[in-house]
C-alpha atoms as a PDB file:
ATOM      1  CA  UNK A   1       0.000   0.000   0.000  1.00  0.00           C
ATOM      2  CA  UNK A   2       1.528   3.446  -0.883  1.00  0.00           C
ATOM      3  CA  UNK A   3       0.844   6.719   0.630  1.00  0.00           C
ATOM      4  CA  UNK A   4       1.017  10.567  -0.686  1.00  0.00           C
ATOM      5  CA  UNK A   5       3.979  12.019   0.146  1.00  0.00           C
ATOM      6  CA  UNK A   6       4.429  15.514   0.155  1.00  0.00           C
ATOM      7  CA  UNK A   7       7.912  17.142  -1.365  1.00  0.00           C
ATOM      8  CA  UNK A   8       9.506  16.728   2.241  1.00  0.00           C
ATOM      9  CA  UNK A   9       8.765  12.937   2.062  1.00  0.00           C
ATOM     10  CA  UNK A  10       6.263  13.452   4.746  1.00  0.00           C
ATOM     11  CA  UNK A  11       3.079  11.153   4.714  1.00  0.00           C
ATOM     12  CA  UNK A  12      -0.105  13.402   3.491  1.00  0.00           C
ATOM     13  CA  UNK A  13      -3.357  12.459   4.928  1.00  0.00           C
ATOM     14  CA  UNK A  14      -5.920  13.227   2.580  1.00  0.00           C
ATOM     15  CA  UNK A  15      -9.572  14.436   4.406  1.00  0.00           C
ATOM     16  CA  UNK A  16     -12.592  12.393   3.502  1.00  0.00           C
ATOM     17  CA  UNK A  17     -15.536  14.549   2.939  1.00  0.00           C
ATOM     18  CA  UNK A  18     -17.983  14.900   5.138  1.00  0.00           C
ATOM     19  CA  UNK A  19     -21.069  12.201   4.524  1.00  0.00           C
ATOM     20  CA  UNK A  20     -24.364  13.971   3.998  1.00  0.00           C
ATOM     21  CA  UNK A  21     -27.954  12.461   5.428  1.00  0.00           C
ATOM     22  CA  UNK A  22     -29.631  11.560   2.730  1.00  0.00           C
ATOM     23  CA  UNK A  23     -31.994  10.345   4.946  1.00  0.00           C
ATOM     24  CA  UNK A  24     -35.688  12.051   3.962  1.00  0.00           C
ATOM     25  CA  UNK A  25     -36.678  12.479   7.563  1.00  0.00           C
ATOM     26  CA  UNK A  26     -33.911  15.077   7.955  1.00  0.00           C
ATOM     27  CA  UNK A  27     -35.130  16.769   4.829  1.00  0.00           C
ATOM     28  CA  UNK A  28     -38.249  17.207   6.294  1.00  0.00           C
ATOM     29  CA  UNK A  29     -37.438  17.905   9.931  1.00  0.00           C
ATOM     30  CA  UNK A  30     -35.793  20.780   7.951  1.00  0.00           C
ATOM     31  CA  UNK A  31     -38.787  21.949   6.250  1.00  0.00           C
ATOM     32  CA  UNK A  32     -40.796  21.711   9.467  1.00  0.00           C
ATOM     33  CA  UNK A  33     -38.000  24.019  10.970  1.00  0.00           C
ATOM     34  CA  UNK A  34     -38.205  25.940   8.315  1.00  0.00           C
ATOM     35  CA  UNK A  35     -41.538  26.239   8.693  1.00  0.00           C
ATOM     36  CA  UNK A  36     -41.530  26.768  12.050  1.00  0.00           C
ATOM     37  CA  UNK A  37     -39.642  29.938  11.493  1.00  0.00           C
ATOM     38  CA  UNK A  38     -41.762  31.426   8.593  1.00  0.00           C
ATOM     39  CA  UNK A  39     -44.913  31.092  11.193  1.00  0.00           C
ATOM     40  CA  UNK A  40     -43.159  32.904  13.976  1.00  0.00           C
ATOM     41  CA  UNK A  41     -41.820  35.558  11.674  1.00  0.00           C
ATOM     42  CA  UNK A  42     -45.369  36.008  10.294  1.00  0.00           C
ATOM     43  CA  UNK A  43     -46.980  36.268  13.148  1.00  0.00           C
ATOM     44  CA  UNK A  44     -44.701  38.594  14.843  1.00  0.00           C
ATOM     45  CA  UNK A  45     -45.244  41.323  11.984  1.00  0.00           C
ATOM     46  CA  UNK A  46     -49.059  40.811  11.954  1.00  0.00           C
ATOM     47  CA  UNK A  47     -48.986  41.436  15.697  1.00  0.00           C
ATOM     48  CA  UNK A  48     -46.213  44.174  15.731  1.00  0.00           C
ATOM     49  CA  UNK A  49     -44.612  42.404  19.026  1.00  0.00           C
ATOM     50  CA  UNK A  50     -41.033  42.738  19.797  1.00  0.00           C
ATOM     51  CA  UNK A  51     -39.064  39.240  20.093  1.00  0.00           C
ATOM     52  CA  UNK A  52     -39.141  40.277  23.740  1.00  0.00           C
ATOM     53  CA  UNK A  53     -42.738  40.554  24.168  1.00  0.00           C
ATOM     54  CA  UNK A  54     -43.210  37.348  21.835  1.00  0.00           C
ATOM     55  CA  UNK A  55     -40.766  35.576  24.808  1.00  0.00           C
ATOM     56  CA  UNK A  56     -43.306  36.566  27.577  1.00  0.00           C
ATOM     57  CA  UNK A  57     -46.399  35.610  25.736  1.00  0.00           C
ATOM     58  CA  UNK A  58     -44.865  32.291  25.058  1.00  0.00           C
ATOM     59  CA  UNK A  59     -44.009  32.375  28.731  1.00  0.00           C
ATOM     60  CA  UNK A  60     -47.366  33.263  29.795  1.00  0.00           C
ATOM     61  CA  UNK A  61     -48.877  30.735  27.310  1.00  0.00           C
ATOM     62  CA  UNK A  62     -46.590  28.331  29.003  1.00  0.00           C
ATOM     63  CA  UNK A  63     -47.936  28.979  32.608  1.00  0.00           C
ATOM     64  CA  UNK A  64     -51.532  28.682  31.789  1.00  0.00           C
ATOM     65  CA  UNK A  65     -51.557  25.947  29.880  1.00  0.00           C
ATOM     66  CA  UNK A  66     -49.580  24.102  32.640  1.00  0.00           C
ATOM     67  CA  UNK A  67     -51.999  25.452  35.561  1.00  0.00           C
ATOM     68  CA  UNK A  68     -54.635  24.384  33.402  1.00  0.00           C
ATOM     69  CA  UNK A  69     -53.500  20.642  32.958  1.00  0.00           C
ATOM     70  CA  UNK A  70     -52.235  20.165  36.652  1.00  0.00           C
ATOM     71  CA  UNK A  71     -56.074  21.336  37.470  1.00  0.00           C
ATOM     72  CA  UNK A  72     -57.109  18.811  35.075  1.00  0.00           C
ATOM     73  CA  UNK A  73     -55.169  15.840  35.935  1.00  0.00           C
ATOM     74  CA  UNK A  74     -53.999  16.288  39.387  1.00  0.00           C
ATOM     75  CA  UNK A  75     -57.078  17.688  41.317  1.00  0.00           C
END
């Protein structure tokens, strides 16, 4: 087996390119990220909200939703 040498006689390693997923699930977990994104940026100009403000509200949304299901299921 011969290697590359370079003009020093050194050995050259040679770097394998990086394997892509062609896997279709992480084509569309992309879209869906993609996605994801368009929807937030959409609805943040339609509302006019700061990405502060759209933090909070998803904050708030957060907290009521899980007051709502520990009322639900725990009581």
């Amino acid at each position: 087996m011969s290697f590359l040498n370079d003009q020093k006689h050194r050995y050259v390693r040679i770097p394998t390119p990086l394997k892509r997923e062609s896997n279709a699930y992480s084509y569309k977990q992309l879209n869906l990220i993609k996605l994801h994104k368009r929807s937030i940026d959409w609805f943040r100009r339609q509302t006019g909200i700061t990405d502060y403000g759209l933090y909070w509200l998803s904050f708030i949304a957060g907290v009521l939703i899980t007051f709502i299901l520990e009322r639900l299921f725990l009581h």
